[in-house]
N, C-alpha and C. Protein backbone atom coordinates (compact mmCIF):
# COMPACT_ATOMS: atom_id res chain seq x y z
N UNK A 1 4.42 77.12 25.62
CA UNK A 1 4.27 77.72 26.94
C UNK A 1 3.44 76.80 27.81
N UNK A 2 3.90 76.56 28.66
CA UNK A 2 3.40 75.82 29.86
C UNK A 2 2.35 76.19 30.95
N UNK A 3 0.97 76.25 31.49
CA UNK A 3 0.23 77.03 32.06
C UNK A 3 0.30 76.32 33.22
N UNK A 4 0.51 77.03 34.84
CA UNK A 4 0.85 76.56 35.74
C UNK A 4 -0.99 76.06 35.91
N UNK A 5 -1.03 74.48 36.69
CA UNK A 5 -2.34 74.73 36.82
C UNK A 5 -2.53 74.94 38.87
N UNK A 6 -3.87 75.21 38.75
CA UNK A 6 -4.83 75.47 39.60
C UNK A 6 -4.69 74.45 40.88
N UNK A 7 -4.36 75.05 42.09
CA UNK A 7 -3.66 74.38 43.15
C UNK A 7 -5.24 74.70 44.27
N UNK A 8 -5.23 74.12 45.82
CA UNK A 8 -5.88 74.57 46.64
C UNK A 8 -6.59 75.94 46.93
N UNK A 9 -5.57 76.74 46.91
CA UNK A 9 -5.67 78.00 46.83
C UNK A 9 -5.91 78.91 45.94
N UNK A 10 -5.50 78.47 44.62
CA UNK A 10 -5.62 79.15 43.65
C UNK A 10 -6.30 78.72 42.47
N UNK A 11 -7.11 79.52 41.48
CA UNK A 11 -7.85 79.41 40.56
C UNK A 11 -7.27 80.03 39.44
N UNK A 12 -7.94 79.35 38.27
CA UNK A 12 -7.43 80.37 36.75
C UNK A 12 -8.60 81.21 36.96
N UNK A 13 -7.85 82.48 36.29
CA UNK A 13 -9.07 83.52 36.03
C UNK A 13 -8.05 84.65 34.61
N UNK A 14 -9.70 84.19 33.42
CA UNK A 14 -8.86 84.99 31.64
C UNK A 14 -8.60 86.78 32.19
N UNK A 15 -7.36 86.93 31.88
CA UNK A 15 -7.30 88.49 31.88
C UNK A 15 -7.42 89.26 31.12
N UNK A 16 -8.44 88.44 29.55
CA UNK A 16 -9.05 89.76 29.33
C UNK A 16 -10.53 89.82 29.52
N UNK A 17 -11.42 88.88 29.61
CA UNK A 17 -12.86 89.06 30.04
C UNK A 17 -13.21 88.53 31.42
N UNK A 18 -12.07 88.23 32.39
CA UNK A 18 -12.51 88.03 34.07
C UNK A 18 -13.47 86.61 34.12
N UNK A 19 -13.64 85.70 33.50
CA UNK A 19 -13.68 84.41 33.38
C UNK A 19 -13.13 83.59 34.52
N UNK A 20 -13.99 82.84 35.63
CA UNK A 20 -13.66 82.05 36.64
C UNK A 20 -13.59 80.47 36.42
N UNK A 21 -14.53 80.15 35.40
CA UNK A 21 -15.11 78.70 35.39
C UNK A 21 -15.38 78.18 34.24
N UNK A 22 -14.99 79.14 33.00
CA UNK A 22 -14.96 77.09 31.85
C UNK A 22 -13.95 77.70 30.86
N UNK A 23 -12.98 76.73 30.61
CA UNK A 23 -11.87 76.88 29.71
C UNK A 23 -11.76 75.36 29.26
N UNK A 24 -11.13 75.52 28.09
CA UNK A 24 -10.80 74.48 27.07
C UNK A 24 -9.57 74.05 27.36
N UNK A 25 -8.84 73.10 27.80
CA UNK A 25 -7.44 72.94 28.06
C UNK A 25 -7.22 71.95 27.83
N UNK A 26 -6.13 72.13 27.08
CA UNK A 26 -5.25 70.88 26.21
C UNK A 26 -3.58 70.76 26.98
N UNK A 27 -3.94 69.11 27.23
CA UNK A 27 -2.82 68.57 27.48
C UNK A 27 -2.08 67.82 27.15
N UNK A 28 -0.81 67.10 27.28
CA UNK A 28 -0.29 66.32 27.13
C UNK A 28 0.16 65.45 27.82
N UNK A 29 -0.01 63.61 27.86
CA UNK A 29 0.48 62.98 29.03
C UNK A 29 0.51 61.81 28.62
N UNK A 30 1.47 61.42 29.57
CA UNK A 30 2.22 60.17 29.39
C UNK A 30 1.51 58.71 30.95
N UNK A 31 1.15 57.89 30.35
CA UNK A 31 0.18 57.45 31.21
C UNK A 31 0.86 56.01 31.00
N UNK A 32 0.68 54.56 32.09
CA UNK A 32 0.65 53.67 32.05
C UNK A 32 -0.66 53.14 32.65
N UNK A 33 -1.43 52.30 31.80
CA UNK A 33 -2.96 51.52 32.16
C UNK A 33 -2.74 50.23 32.25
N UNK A 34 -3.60 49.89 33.43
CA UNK A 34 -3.72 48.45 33.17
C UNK A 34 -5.33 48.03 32.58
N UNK A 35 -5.15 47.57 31.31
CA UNK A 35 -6.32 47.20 30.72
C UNK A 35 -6.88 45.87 30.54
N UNK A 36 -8.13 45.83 30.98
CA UNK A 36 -8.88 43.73 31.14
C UNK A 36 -9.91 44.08 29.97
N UNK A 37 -9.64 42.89 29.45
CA UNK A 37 -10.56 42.85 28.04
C UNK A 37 -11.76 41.68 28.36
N UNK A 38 -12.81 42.14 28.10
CA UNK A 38 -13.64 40.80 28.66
C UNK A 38 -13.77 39.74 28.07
N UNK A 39 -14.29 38.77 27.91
CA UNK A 39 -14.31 37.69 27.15
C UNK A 39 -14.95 38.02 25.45
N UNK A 40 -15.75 39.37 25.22
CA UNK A 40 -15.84 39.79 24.50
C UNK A 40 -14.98 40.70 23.29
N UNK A 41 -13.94 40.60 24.41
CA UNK A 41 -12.98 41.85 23.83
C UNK A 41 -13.14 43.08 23.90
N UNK A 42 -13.68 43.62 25.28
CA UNK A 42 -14.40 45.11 25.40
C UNK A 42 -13.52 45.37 26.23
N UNK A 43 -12.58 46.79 26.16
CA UNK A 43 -11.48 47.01 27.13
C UNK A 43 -12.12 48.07 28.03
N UNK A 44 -11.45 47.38 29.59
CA UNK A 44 -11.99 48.31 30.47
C UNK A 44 -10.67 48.78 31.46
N UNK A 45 -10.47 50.36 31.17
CA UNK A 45 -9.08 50.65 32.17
C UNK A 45 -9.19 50.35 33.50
N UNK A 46 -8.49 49.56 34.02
CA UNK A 46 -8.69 49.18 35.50
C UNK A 46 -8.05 50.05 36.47
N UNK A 47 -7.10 50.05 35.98
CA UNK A 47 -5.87 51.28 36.80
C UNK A 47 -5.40 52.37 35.90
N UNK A 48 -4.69 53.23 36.29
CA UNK A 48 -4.35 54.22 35.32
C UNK A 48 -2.78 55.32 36.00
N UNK A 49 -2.11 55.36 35.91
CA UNK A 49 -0.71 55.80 36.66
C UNK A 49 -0.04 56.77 35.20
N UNK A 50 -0.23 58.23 36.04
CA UNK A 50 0.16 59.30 35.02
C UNK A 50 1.86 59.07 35.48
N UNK A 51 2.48 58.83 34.60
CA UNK A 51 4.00 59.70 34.56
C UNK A 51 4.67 61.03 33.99
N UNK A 52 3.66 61.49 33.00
CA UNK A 52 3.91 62.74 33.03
C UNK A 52 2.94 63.55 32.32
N UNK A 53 2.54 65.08 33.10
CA UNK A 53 1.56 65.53 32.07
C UNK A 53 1.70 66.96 32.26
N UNK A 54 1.49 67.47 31.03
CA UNK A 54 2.07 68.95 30.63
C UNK A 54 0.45 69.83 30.20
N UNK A 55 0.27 70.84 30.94
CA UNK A 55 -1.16 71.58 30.56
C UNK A 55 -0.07 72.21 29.47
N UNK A 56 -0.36 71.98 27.71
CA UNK A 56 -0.14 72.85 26.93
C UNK A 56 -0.49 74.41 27.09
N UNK A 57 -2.47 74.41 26.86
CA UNK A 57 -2.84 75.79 26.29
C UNK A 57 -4.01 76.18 27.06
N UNK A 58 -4.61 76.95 27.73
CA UNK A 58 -5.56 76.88 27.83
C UNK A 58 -6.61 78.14 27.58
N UNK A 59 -7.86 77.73 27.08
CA UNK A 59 -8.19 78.57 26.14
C UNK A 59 -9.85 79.36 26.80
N UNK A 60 -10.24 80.57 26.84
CA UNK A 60 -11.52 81.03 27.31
C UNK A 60 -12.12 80.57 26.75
N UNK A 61 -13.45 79.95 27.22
CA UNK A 61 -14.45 79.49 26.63
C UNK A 61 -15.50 80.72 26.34
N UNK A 62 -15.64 81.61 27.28
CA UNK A 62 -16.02 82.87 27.53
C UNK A 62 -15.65 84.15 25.77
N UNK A 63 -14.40 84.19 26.01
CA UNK A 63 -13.83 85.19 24.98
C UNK A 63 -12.96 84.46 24.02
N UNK A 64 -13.04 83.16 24.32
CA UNK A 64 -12.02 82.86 23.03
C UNK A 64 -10.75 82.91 23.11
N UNK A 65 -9.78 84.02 24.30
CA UNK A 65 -8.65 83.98 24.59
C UNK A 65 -8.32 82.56 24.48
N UNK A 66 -6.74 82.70 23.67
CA UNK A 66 -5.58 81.83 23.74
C UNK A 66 -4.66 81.87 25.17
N UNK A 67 -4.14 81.36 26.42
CA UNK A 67 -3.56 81.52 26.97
C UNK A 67 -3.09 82.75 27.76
N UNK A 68 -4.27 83.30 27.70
CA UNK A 68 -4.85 84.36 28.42
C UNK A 68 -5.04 84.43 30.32
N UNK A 69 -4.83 83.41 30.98
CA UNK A 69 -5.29 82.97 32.11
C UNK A 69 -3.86 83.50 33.03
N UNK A 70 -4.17 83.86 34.31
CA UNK A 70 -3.43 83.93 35.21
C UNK A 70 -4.03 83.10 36.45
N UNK A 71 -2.90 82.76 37.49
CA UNK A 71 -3.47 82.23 38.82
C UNK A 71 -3.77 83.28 39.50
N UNK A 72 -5.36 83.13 40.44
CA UNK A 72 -5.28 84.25 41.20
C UNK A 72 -6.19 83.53 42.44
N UNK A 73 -6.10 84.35 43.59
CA UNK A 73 -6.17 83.20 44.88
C UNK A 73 -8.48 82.68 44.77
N UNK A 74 -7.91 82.01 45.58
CA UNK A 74 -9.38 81.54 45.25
C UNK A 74 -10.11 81.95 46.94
N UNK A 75 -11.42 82.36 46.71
CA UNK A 75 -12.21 83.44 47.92
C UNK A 75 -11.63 82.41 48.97
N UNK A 76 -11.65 83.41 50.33
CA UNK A 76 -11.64 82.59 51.69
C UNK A 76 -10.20 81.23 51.49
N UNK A 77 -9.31 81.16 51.11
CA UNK A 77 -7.92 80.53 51.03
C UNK A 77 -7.48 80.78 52.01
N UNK A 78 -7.25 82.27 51.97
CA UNK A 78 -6.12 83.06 52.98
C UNK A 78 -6.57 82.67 54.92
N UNK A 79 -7.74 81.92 54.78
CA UNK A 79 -8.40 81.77 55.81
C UNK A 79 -8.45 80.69 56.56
């Protein structure tokens, strides 16, 4: 299951303990980096260009809920 994420307007909030602000969320993504190694050999990402990324799960930090979260608008949006 795929969890839509969190846009301008809208926020996650867990529907079973009303949780606004810390969840565990696991993703998946497909990334191209450009990486410079220094003369030491210490890699540093210079650039970074997502091509694709999927919010798997996301989890209450609050209650522990599994994929428990709905979008719901975030205060003063509508405004």
């Amino acid at each position: 299951m795929t969890v839509p994420l969190p846009t301008a307007s809208t926020r996650w909030r867990c529907t079973l303990c009303g949780n606004l602000t810390r969840f565990d969320v696991t993703r998946s993504s497909k990334v191209v980096e450009y990486v410079h190694l220094d003369l030491a050999g210490e890699p540093t990402v210079e650039e970074r260009e997502v091509l694709d990324e999927t919010t798997e799960s996301v989890r209450c930090r609050w209650c522990n809920a599994v994929d428990q979260v709905e979008l719901v608008d975030r205060p003063g949006a509508g405004s």
